[in-house]
N, C-alpha and C. Protein backbone atom coordinates (compact mmCIF):
# COMPACT_ATOMS: atom_id res chain seq x y z
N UNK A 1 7.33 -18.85 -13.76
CA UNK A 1 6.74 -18.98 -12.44
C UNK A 1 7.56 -18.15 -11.45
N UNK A 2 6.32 -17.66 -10.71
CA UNK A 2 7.52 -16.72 -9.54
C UNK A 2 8.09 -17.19 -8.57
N UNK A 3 9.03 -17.14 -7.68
CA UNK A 3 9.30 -17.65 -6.35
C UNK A 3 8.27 -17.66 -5.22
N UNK A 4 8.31 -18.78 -4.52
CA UNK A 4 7.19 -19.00 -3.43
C UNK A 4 7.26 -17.58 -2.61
N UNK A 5 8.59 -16.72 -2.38
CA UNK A 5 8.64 -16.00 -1.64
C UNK A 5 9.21 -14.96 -2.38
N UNK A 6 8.40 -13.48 -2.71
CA UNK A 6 8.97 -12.92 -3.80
C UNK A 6 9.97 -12.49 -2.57
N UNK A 7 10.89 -11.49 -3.73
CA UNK A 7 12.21 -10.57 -2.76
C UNK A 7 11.69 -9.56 -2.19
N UNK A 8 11.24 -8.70 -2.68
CA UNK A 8 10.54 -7.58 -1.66
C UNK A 8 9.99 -8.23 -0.53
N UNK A 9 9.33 -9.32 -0.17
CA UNK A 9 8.43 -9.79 1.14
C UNK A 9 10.11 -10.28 2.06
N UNK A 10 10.89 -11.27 1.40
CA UNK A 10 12.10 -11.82 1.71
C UNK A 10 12.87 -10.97 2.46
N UNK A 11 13.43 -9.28 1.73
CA UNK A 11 13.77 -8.63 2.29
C UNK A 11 13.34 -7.92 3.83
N UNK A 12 11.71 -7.62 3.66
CA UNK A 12 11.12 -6.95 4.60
C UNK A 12 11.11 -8.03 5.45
N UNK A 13 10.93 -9.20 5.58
CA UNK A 13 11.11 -10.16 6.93
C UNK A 13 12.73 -10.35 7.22
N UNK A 14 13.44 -9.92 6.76
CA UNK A 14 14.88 -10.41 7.34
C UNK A 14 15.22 -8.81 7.95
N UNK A 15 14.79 -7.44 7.17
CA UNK A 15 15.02 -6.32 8.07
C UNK A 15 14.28 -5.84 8.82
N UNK A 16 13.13 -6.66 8.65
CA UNK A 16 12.07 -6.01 10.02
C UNK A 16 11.35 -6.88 10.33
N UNK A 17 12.05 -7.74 10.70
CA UNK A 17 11.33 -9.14 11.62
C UNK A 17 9.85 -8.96 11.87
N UNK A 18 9.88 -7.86 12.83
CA UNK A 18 8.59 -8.02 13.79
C UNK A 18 7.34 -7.08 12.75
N UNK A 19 7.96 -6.90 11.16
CA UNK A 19 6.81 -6.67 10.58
C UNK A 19 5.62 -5.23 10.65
N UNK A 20 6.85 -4.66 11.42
CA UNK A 20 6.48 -3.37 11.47
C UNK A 20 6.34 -2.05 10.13
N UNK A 21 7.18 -2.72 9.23
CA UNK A 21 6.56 -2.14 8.49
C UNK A 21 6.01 -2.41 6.88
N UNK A 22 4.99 -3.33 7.37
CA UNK A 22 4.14 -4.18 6.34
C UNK A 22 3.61 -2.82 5.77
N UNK A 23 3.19 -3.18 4.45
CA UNK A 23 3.32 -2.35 3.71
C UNK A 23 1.21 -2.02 3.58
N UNK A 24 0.40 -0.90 3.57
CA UNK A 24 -0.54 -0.71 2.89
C UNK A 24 -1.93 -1.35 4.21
N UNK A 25 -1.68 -1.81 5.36
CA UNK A 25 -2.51 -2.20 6.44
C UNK A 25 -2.03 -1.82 7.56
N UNK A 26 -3.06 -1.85 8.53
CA UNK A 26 -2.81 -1.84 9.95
C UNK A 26 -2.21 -3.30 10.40
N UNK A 27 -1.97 -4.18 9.49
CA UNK A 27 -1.82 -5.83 9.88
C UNK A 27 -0.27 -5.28 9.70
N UNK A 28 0.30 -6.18 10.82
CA UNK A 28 1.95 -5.98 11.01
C UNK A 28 2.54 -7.17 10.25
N UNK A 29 1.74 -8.03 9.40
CA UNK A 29 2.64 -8.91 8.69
C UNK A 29 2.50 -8.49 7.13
N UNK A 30 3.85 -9.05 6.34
CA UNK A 30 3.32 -9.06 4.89
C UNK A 30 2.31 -9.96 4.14
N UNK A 31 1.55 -9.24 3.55
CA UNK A 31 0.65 -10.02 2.50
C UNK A 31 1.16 -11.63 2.17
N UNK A 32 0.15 -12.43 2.38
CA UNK A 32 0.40 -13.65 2.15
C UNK A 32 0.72 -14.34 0.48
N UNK A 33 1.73 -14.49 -0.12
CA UNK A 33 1.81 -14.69 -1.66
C UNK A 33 1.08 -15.84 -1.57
N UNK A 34 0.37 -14.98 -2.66
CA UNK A 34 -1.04 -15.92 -3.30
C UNK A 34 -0.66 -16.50 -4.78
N UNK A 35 -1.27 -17.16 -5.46
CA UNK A 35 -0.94 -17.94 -6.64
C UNK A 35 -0.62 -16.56 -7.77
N UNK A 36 -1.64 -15.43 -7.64
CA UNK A 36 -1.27 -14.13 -7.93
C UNK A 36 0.53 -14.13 -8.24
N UNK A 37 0.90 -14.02 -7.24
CA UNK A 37 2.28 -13.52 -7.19
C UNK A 37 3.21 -15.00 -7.50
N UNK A 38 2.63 -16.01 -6.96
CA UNK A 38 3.89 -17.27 -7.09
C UNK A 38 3.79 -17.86 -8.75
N UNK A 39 2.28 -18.33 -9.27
CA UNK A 39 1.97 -18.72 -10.15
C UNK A 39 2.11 -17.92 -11.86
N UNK A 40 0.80 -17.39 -11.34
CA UNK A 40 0.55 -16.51 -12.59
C UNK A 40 1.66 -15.39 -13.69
N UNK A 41 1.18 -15.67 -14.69
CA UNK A 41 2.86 -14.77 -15.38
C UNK A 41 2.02 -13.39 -15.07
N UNK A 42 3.16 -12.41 -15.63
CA UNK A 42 2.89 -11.08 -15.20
C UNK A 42 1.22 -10.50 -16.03
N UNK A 43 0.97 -9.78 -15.64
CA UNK A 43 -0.62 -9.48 -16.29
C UNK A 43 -1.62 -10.11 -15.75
N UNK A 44 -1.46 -11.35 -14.91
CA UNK A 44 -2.49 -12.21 -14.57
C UNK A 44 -2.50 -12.32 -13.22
N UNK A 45 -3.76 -12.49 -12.39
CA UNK A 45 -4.02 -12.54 -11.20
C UNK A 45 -4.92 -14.10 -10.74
N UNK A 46 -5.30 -14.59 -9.98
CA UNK A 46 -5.04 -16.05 -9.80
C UNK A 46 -7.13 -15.68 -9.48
N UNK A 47 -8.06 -15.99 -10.12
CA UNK A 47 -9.34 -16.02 -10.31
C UNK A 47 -9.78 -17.26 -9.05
N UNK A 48 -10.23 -17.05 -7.90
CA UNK A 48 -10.52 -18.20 -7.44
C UNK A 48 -11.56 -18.73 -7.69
N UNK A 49 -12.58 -18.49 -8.47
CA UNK A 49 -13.92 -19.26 -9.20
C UNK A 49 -13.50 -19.85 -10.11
N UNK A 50 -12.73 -19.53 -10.99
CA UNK A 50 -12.36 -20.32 -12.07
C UNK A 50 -11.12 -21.44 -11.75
N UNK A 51 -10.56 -20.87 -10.57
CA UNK A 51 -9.20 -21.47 -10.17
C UNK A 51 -7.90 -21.68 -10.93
N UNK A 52 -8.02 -20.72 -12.14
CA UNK A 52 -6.80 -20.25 -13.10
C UNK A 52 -6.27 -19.17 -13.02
N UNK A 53 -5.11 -18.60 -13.71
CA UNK A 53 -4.88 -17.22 -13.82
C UNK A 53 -5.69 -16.74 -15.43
N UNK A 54 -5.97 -15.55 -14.63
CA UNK A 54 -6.79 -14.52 -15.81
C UNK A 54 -6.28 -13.11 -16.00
N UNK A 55 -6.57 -12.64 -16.84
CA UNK A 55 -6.33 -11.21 -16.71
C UNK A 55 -7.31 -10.72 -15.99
N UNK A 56 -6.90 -9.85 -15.29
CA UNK A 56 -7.93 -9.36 -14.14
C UNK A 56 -9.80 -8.75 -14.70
N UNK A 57 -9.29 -8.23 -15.60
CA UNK A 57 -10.81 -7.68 -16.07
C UNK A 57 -11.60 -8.92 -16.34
N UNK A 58 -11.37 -10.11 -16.43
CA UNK A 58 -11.68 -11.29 -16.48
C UNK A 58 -12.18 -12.13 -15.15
N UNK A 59 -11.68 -11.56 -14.11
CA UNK A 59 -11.60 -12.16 -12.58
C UNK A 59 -12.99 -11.65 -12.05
N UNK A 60 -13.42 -12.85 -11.22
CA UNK A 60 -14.57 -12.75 -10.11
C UNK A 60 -14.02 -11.78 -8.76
N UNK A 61 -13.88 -10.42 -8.96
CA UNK A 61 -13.09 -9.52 -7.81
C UNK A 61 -14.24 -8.37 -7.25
N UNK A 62 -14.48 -8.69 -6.43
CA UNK A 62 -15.11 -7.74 -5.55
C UNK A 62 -14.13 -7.19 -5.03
N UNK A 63 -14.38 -5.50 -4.43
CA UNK A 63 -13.84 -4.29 -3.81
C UNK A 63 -12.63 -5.15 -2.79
N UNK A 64 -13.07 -5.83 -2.19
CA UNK A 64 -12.07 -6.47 -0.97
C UNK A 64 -10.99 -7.18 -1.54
N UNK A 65 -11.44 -8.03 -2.65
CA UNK A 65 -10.31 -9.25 -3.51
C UNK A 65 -9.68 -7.79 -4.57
N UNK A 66 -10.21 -7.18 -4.52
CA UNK A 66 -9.08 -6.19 -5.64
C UNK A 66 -8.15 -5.20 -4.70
N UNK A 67 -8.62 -5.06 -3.50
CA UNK A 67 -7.57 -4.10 -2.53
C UNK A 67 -6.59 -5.48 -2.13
N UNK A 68 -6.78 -6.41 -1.68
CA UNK A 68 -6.15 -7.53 -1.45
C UNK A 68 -5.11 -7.74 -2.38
N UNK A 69 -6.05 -8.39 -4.01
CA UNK A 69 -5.09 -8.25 -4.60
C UNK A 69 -3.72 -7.40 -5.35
N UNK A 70 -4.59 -5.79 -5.23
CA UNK A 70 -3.43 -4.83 -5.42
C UNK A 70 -2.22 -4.33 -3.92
N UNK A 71 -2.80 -5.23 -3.27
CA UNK A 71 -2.06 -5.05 -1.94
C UNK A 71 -0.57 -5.87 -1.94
N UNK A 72 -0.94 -7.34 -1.98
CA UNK A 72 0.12 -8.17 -2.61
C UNK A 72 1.09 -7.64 -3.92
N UNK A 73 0.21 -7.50 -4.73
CA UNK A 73 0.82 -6.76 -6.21
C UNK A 73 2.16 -5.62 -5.95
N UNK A 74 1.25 -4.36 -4.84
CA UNK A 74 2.34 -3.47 -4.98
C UNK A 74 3.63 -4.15 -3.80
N UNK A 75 3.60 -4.96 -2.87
CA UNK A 75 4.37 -5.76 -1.82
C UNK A 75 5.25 -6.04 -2.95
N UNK A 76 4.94 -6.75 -3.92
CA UNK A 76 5.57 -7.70 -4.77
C UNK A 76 6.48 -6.36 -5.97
N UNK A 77 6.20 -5.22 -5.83
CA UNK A 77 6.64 -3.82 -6.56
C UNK A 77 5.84 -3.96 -8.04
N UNK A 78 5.37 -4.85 -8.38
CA UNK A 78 4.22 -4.49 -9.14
C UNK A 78 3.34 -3.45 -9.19
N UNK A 79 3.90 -2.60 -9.23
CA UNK A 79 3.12 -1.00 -9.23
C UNK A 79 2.16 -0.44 -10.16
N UNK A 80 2.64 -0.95 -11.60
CA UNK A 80 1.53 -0.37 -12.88
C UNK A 80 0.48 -1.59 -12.71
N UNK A 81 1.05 -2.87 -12.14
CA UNK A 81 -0.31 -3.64 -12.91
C UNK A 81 -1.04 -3.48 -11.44
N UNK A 82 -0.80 -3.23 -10.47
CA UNK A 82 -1.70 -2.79 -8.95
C UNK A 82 -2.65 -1.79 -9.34
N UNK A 83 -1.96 -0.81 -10.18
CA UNK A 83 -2.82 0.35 -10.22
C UNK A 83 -4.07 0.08 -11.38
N UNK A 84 -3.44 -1.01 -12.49
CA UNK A 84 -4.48 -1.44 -13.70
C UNK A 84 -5.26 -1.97 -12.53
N UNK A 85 -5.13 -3.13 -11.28
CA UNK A 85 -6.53 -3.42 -10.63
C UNK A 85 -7.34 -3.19 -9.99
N UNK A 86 -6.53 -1.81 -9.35
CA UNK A 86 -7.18 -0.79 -8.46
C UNK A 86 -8.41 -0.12 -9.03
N UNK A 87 -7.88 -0.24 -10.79
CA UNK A 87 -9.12 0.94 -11.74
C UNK A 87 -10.43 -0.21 -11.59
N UNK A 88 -10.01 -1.32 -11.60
CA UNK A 88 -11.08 -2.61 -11.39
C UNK A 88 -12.50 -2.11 -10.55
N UNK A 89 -11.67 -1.51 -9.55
CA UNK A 89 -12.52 -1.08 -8.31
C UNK A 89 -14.09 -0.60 -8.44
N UNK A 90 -15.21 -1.38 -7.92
CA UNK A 90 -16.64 -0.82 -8.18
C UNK A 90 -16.73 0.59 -7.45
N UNK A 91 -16.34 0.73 -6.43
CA UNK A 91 -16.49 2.27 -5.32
C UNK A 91 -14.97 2.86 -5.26
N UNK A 92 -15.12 3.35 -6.50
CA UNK A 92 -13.46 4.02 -6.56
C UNK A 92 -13.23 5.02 -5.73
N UNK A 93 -14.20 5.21 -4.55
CA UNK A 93 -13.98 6.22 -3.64
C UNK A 93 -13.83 5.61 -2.28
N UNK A 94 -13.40 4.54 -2.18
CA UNK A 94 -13.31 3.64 -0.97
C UNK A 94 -11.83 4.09 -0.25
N UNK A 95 -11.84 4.63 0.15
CA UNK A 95 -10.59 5.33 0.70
C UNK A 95 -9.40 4.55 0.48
N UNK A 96 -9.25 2.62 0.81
CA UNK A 96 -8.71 1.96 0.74
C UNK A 96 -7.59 2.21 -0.83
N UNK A 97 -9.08 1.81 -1.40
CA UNK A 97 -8.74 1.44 -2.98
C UNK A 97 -7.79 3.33 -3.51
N UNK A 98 -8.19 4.41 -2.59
CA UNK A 98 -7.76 5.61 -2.83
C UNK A 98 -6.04 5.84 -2.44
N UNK A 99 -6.05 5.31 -1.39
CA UNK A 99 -4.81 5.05 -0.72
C UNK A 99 -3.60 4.34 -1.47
N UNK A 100 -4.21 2.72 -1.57
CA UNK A 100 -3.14 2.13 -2.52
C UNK A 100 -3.02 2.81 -4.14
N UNK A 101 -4.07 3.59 -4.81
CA UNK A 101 -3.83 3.93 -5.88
C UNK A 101 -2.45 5.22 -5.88
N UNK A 102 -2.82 6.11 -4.65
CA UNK A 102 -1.46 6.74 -4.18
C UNK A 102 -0.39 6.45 -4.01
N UNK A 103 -0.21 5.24 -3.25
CA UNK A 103 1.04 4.33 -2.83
C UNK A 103 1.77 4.21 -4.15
N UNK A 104 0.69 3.12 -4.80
CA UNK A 104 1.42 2.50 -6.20
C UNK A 104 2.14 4.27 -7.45
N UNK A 105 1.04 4.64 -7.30
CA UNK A 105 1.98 5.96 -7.89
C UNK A 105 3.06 6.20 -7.59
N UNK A 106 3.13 6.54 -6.36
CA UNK A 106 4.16 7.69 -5.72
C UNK A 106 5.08 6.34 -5.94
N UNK A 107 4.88 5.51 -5.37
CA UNK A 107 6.06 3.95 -5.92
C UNK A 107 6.55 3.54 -7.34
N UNK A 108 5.72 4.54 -8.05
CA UNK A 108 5.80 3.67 -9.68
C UNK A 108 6.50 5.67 -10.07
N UNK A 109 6.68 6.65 -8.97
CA UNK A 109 7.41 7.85 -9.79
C UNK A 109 6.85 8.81 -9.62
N UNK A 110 5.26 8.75 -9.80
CA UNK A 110 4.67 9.74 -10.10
C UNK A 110 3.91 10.35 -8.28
N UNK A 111 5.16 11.25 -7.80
CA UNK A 111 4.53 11.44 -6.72
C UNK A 111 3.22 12.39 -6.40
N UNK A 112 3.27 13.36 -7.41
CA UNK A 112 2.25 14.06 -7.36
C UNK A 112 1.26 13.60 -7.35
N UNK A 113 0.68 12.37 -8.36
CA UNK A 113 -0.48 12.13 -8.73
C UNK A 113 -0.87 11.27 -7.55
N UNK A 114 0.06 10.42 -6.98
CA UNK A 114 -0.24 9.58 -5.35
C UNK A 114 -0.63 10.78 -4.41
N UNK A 115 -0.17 12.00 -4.58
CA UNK A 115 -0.39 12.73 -3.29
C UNK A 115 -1.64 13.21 -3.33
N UNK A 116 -2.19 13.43 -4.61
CA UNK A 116 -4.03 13.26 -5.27
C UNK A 116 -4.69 12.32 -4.78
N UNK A 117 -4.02 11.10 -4.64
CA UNK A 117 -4.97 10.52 -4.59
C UNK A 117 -5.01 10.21 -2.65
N UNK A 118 -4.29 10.33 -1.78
CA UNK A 118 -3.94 10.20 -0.60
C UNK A 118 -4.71 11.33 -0.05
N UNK A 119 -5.06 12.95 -0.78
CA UNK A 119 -5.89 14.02 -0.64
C UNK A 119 -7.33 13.40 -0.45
N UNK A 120 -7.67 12.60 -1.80
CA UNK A 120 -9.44 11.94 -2.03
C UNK A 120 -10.01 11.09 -0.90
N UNK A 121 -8.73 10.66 -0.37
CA UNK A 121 -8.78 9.79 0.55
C UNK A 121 -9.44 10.27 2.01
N UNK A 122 -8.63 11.08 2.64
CA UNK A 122 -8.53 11.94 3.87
C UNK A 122 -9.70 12.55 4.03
N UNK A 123 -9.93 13.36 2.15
CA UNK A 123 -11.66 13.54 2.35
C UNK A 123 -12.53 12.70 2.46
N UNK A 124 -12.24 12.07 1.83
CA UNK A 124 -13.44 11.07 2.16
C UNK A 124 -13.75 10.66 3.49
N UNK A 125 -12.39 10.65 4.55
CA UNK A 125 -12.40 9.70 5.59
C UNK A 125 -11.23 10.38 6.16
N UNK A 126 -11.39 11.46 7.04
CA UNK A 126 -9.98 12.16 7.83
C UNK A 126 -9.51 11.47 8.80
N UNK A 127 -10.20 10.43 8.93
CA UNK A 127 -9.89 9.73 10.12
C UNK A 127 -8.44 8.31 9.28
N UNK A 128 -8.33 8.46 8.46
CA UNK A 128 -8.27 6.84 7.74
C UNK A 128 -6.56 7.58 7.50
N UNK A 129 -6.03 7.15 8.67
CA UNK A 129 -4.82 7.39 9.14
C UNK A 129 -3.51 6.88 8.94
N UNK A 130 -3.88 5.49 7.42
CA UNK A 130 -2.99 4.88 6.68
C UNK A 130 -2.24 6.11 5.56
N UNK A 131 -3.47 6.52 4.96
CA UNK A 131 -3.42 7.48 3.95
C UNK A 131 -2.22 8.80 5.04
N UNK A 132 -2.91 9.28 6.19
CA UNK A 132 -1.88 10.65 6.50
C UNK A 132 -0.75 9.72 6.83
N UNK A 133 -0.66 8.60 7.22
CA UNK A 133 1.06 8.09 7.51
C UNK A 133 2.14 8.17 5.62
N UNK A 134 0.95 7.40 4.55
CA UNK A 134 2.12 7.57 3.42
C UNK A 134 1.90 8.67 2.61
N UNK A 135 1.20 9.70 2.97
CA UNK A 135 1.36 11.37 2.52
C UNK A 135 2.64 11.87 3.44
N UNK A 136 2.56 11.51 4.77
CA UNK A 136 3.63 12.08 5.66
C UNK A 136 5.30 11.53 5.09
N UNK A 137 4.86 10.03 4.87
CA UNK A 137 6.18 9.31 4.30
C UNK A 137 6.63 10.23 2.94
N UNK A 138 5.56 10.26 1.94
CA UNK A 138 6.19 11.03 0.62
C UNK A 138 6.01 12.59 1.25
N UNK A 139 5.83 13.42 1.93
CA UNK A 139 6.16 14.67 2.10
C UNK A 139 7.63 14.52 2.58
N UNK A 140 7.98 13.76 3.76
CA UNK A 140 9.23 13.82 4.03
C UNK A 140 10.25 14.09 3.10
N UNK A 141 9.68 12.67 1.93
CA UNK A 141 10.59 12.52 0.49
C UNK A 141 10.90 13.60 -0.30
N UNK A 142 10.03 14.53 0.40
CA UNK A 142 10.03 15.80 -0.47
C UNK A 142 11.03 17.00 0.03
N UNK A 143 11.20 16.95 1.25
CA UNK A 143 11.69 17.68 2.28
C UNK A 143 11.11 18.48 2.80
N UNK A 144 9.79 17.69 3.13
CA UNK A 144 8.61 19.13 3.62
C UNK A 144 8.29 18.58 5.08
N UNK A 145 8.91 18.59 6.06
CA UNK A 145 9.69 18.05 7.51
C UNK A 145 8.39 18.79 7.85
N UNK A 146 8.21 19.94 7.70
CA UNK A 146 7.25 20.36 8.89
C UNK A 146 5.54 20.09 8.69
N UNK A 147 5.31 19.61 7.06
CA UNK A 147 4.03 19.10 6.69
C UNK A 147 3.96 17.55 6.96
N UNK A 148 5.27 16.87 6.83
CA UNK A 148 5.13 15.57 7.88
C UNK A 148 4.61 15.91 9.03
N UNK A 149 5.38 16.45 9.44
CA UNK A 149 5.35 16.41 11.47
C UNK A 149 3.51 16.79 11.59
N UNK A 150 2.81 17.30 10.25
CA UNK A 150 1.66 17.91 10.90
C UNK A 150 0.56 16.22 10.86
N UNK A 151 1.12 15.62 9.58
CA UNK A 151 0.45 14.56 9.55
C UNK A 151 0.83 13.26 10.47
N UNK A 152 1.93 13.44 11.39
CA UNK A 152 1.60 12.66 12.56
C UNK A 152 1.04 13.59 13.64
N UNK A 153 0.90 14.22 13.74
CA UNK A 153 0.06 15.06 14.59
C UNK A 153 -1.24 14.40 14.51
N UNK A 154 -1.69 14.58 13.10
CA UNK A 154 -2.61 14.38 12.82
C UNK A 154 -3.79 13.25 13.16
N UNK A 155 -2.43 11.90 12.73
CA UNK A 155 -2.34 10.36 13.15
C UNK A 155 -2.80 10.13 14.67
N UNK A 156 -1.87 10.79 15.48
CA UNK A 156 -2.26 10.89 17.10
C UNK A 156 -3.40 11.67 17.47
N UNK A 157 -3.47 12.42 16.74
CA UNK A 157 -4.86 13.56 17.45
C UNK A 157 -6.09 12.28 17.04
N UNK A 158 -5.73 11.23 15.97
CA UNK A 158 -7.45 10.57 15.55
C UNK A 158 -6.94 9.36 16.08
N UNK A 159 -6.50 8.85 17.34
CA UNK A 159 -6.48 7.63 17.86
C UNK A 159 -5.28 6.96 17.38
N UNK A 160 -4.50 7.23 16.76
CA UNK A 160 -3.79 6.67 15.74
C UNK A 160 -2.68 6.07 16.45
N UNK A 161 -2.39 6.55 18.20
CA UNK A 161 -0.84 5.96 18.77
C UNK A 161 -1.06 4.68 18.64
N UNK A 162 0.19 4.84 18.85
CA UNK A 162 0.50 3.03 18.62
C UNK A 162 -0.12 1.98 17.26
N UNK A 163 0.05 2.78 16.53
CA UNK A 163 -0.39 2.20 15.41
C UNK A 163 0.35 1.86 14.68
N UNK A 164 0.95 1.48 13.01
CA UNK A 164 1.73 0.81 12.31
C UNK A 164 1.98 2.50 11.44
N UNK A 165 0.26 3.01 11.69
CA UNK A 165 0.84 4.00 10.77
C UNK A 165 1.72 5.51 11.62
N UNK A 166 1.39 5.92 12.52
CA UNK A 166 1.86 6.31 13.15
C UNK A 166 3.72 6.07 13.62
N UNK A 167 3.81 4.58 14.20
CA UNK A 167 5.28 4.40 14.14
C UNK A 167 6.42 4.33 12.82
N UNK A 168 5.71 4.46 11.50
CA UNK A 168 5.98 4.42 10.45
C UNK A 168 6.84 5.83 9.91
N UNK A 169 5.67 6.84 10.38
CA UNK A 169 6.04 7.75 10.24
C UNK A 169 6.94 8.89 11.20
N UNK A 170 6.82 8.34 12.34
CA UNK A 170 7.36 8.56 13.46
C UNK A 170 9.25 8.00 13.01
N UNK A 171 9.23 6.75 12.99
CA UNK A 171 10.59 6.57 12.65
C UNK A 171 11.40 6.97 11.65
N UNK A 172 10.26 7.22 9.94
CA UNK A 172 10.98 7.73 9.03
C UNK A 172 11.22 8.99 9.33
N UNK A 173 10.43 10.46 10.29
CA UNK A 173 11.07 11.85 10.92
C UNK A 173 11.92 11.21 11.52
N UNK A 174 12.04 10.47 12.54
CA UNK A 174 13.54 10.71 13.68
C UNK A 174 14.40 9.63 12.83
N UNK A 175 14.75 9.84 11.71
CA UNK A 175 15.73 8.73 11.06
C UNK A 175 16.44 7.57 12.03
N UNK A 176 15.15 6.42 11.95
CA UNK A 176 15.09 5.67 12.52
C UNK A 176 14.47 4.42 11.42
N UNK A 177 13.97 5.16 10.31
CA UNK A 177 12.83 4.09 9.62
C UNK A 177 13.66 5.07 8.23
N UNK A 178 13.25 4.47 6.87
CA UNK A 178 13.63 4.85 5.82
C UNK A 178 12.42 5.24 5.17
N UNK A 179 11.76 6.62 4.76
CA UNK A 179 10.73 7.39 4.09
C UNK A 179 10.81 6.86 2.29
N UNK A 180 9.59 6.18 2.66
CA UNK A 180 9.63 5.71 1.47
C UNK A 180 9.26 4.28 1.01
N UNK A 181 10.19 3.80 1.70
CA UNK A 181 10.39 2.64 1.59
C UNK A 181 9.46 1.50 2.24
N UNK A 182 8.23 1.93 2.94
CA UNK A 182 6.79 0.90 2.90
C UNK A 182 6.02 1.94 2.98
């Protein structure tokens, strides 16, 4: 059984109180651990029709309960099995489900193939300004300073001030925030 409060969530509320940098939403708090993360052994996600843990290909998950649940998942650094529920996905072109499949990559190593998928995204939806904040975060990682700086440009030119994703990326350029690390 897992802890009521995994460590990754533990950590991010004791160094960033005010939740600024929740990981994968415009919502400034972390993902709420669900039976997913406290209950279920690894492989299994918490089915609320059945009210057991299942293996996910098994689970009653619509598009929303599988970004949800790969949302928590990668919070929790569960990265390969986020990305096994992401493939779950009925509209694998939902920018959302495009985004976290990037995240969990570029988090699980493989930055290239996240920066693919953070590309599918932007097309789909240039406006969807989560995706240019963690392309900007892993370009930084890369040392490509001036293809960041274009994707907060970017962030602000589509409404984006004052946003989670915007200050995200804003703090990881003026080393203020750590690139990478949500």
């Amino acid at each position: 059984m897992r802890f009521a409060l995994n460590t990754t969530a533990a950590i991010a509320v004791i160094l960033f109180p005010s939740g600024v940098f929740a990981v994968g939403s415009q919502d400034t708090k972390p993902p709420t651990p669900t039976q997913t993360t406290v209950e279920c052994e690894d492989g299994q996600i918490w089915d609320e029709k059945t009210e057991k843990c299942v293996v996910p290909k098994d689970a009653h998950l619509d598009d929303d309960k599988i970004y949800n649940t790969a949302r928590e998942l990668v919070y929790d650094g569960q990265y390969e099995f986020a990305i096994s529920v992401l493939y779950l996905a009925e509209n694998r072109n939902d920018p959302r489900i495009l985004n976290y499949l990037g995240f969990a990559n570029r988090k699980a190593g493989r930055v290239e193939v996240g920066m693919g998928y953070y590309r599918q995204a932007i097309q789909i939806d240039p406006d969807y300004i989560l995706a240019r904040s963690y392309m900007g975060q892993s370009l930084l990682n890369q040392g490509k300073i001036k293809e960041a700086r274009l994707q907060l440009k970017e962030i602000q030119a589509r409404g984006g001030r004052g946003t989670w994703a915007e200050e995200a990326l804003y703090k990881a350029l003026h080393g203020t925030g750590q690139a990478g690390d949500y």
